[in-house]
C-alpha atoms as a PDB file:
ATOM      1  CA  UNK A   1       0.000   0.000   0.000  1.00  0.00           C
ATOM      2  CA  UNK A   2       2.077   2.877  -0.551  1.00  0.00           C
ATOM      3  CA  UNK A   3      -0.871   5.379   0.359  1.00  0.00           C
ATOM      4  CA  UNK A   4       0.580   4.690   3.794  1.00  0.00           C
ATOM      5  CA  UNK A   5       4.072   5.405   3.565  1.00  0.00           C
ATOM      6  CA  UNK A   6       3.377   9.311   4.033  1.00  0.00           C
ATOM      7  CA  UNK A   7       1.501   8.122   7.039  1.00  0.00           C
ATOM      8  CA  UNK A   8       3.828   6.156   8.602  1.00  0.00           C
ATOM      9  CA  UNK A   9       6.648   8.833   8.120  1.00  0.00           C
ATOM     10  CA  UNK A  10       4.701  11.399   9.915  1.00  0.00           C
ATOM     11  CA  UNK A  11       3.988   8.657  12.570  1.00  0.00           C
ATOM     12  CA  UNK A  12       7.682   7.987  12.847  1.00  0.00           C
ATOM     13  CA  UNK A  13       8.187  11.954  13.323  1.00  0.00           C
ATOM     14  CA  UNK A  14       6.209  12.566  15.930  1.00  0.00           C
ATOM     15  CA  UNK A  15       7.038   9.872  17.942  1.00  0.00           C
ATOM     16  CA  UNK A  16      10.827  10.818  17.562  1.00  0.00           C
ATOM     17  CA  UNK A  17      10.018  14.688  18.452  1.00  0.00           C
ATOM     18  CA  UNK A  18       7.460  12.925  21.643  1.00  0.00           C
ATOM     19  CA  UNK A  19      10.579  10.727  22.937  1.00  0.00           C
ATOM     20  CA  UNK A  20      12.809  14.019  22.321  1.00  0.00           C
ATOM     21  CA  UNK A  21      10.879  16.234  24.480  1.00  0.00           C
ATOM     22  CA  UNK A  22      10.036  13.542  27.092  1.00  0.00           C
ATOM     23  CA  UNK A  23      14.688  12.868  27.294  1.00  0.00           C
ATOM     24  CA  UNK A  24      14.878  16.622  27.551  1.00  0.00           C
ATOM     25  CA  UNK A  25      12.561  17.086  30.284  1.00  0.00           C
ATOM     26  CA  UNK A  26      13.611  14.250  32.667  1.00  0.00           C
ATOM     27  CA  UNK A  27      17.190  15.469  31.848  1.00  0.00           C
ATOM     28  CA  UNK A  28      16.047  18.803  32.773  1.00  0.00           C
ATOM     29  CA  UNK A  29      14.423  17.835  35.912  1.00  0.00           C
ATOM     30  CA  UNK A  30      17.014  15.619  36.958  1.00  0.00           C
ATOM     31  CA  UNK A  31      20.545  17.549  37.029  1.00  0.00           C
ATOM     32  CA  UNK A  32      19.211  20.135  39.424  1.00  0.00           C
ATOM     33  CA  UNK A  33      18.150  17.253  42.257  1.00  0.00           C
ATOM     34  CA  UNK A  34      21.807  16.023  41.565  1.00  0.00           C
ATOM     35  CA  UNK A  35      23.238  19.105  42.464  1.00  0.00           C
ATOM     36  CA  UNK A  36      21.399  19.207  45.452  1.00  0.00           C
ATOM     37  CA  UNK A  37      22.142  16.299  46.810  1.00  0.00           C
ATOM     38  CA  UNK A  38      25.778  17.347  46.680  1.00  0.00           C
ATOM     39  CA  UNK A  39      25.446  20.212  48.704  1.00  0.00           C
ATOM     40  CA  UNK A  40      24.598  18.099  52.172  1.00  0.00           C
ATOM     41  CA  UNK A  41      27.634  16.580  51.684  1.00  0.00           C
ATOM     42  CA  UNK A  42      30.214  19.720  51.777  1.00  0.00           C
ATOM     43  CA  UNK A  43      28.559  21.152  54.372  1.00  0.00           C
ATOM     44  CA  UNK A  44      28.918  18.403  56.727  1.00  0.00           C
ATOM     45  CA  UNK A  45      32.793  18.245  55.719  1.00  0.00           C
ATOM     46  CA  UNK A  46      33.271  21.717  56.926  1.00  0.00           C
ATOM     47  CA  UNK A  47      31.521  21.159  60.274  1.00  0.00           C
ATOM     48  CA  UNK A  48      34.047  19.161  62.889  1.00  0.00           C
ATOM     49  CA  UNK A  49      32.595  15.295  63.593  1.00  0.00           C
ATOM     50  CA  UNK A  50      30.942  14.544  66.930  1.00  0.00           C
ATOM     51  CA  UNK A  51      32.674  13.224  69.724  1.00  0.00           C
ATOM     52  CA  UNK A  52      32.122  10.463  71.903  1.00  0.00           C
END
């Protein structure tokens, strides 16, 4: 059938530009929680450990 091949191009499009915006999103939302977590861990290097 090749009435479907423009179809099934433009299926192929959007679900690259759908997967696209979904990677940049998570990849957005994800480096800032990284940094975050880092943070903690030079503050507690600065402060002196507990003593028993």
């Amino acid at each position: 059938m090749p009435q479907m091949a423009p179809l099934l191009w433009l299926y192929l499009f959007m679900f690259f530009n759908i997967c696209l915006l979904l990677y940049l999103t998570v990849n957005y939302f994800i480096k800032p929680f990284e940094k975050i977590m880092n943070l903690p861990n030079n503050k507690t290097l600065n402060q002196k450990p507990w003593e028993l």
